[in-house]
N, C-alpha and C. Protein backbone atom coordinates (compact mmCIF):
# COMPACT_ATOMS: atom_id res chain seq x y z
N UNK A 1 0.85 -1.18 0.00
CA UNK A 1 0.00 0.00 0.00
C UNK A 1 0.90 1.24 0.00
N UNK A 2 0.48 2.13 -1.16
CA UNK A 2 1.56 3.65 -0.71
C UNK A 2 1.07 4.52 0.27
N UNK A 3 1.67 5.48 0.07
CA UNK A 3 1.46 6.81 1.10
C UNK A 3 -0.03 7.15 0.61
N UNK A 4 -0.42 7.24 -0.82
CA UNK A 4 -1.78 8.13 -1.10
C UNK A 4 -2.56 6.72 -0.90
N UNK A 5 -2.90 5.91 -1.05
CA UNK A 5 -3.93 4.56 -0.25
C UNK A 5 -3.98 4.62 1.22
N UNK A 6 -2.44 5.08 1.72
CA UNK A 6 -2.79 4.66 3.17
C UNK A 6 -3.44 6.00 3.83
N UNK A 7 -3.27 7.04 3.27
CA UNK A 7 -3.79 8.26 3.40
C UNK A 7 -4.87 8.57 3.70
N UNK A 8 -5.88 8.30 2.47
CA UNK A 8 -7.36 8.04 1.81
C UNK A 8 -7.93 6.60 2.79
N UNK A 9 -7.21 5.49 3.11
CA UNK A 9 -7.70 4.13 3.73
C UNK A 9 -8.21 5.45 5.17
N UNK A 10 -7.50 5.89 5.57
CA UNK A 10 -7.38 6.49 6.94
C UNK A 10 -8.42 7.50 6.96
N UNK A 11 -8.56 8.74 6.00
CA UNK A 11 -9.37 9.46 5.90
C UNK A 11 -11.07 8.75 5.64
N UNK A 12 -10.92 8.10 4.73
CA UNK A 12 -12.29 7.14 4.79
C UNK A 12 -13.07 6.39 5.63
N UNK A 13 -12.00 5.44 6.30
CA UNK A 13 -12.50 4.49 7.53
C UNK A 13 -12.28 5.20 8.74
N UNK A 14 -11.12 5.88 9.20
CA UNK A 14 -11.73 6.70 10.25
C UNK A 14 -12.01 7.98 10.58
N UNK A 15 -11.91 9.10 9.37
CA UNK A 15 -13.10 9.68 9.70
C UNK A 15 -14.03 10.23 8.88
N UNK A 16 -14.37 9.44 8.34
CA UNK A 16 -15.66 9.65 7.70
C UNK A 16 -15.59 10.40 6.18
N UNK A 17 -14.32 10.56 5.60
CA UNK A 17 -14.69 11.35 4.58
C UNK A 17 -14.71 10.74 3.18
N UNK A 18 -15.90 11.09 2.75
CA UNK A 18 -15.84 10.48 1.29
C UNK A 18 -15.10 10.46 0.27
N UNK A 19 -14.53 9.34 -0.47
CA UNK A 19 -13.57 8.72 -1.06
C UNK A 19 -13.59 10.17 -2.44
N UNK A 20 -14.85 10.39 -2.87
CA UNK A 20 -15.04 11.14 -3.82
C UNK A 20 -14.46 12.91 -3.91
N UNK A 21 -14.65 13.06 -2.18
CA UNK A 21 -13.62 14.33 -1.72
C UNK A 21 -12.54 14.47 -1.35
N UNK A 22 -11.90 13.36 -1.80
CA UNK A 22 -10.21 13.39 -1.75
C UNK A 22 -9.68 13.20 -2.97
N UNK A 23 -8.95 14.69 -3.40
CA UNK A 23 -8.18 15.15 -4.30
C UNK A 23 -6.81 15.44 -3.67
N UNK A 24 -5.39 15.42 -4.67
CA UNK A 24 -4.31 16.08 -4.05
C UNK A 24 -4.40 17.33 -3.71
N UNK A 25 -5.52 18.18 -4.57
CA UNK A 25 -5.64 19.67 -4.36
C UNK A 25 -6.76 19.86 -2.55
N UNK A 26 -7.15 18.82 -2.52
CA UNK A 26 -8.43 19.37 -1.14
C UNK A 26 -7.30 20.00 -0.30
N UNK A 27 -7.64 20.96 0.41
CA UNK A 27 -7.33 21.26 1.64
C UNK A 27 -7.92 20.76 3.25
N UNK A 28 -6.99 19.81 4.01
CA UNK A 28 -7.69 18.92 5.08
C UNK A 28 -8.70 20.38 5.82
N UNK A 29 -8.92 21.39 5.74
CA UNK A 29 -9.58 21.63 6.31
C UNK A 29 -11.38 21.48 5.78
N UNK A 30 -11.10 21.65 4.28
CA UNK A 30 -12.79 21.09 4.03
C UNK A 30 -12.38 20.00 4.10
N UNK A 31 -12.13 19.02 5.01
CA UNK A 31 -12.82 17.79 5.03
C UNK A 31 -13.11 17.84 6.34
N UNK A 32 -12.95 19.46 7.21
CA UNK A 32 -13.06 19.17 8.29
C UNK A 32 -12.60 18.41 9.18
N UNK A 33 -11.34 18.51 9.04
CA UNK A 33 -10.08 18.05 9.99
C UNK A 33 -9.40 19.18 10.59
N UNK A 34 -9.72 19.37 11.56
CA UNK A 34 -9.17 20.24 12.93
C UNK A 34 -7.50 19.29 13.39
N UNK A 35 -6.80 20.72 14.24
CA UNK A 35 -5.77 20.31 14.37
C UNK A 35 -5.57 18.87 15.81
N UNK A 36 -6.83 18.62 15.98
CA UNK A 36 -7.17 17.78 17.00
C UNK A 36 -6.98 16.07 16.21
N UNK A 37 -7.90 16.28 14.91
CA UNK A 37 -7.63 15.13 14.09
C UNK A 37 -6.49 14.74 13.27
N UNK A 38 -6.02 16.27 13.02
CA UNK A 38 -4.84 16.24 12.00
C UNK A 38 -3.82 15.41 13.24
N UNK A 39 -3.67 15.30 14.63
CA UNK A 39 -2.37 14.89 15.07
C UNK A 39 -3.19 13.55 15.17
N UNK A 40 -4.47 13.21 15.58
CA UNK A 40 -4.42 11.30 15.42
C UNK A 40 -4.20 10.97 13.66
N UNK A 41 -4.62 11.70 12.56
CA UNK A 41 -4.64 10.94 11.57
C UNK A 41 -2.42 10.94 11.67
N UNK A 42 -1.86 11.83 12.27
CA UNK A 42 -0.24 11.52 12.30
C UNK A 42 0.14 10.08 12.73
N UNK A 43 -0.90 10.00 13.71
CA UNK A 43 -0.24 8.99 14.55
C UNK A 43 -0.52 8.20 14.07
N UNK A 44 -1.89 7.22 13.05
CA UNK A 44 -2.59 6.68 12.74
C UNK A 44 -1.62 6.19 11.45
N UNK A 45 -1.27 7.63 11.01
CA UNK A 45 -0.16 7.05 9.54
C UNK A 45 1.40 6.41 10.16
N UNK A 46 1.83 6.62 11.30
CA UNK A 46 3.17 6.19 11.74
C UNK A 46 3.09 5.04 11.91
N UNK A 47 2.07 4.47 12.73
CA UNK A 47 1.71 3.22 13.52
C UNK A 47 1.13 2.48 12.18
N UNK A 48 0.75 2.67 11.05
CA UNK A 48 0.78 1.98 9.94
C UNK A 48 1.89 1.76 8.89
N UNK A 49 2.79 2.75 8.91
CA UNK A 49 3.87 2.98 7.81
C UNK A 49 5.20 2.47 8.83
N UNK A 50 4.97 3.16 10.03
CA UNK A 50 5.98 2.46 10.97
C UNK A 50 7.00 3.71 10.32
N UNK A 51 6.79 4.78 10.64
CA UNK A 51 7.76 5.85 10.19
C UNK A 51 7.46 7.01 11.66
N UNK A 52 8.10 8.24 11.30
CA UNK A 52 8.13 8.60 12.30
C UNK A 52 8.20 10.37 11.65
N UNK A 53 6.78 10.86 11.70
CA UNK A 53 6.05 11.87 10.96
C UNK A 53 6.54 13.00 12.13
N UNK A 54 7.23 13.50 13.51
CA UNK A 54 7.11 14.19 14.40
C UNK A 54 7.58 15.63 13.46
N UNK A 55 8.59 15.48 12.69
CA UNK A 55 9.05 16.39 11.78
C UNK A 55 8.28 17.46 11.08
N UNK A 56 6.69 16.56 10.49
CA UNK A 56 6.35 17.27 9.44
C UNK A 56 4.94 18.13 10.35
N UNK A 57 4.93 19.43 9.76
CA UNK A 57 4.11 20.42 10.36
C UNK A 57 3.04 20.17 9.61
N UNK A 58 1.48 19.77 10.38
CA UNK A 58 0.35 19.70 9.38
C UNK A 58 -0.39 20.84 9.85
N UNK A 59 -1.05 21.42 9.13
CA UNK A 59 -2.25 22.47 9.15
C UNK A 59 -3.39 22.34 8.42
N UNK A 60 -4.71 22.46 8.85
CA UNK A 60 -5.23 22.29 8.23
C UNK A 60 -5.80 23.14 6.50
N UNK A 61 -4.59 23.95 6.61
CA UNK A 61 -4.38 24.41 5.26
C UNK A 61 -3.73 23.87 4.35
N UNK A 62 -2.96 22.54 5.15
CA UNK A 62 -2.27 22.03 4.14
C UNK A 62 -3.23 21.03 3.10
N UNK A 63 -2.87 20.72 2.21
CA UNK A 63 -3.61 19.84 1.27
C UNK A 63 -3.27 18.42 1.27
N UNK A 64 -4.23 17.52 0.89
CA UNK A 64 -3.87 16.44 1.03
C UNK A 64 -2.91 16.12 0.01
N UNK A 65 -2.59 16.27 -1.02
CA UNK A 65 -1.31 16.23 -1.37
C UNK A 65 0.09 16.68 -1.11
N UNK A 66 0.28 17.63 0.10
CA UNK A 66 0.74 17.75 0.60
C UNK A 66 1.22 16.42 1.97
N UNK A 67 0.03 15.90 2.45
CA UNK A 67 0.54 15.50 3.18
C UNK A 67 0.87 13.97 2.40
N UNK A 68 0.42 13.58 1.58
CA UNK A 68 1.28 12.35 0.83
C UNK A 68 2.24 12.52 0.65
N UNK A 69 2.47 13.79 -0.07
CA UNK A 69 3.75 13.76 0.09
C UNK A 69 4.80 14.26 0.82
N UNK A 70 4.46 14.22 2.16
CA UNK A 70 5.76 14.28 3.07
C UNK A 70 5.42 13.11 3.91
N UNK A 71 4.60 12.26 3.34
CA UNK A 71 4.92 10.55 4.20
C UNK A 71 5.41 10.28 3.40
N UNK A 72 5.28 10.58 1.63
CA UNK A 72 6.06 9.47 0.80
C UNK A 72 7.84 9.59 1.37
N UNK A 73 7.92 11.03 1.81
CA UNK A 73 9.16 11.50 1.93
C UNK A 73 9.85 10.79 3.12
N UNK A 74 8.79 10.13 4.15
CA UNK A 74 9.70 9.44 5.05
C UNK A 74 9.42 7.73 4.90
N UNK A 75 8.78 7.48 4.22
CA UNK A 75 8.85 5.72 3.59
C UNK A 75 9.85 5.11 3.46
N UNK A 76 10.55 4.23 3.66
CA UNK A 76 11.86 3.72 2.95
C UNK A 76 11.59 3.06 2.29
N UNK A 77 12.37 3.03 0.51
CA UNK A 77 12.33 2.48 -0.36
C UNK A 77 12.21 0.99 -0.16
C-alpha cells in the first residue's frame, strides 16, 4: 500500500470522509479536519507505515497532497 492509499484508507475508515472528496488539491480543512484530528490521523499514519512523521508540520491548510507527500518523503524504499 503507498502513502496516497494509506492516506485516503485512513481518511475514509476513520473519519468519515468520502472517497469522492479526496483530491491532491483538497485542503484537510474542508474535510473538516481540525488540528485535533490532524495529530491522530499523524499517529494513525506512523503506527501503519511504521515511520516517524514528528518532523512534518500539518495544518489544516495544508492539502492532502501535501501530506502524501511528506509521508512518501519518510517511507523507505
Amino acid at each position: 500500500m503507498n502513502a496516497a492509499e494509506v492516506v485516503t484508507t485512513m481518511l475514509v475508515q476513520r473519519f468519515g470522509v468520502s472517497s469522492g472528496d479526496i483530491t491532491d488539491g483538497t485542503p484537510l480543512r474542508s474535510l473538516r479536519l481540525d488540528s485535533l484530528a490532524l495529530e491522530e490521523l499523524r499517529v494513525l499514519i506512523e503506527e501503519r507505515l511504521d515511520i516517524d512523521l514528528d518532523e512534518v508540520s500539518l495544518t489544516p491548510r495544508n492539502t492532502v497532497g501535501q501530506l502524501v507527500a511528506a509521508v512518501d518523503g519518510k517511507v523507505p524504499a
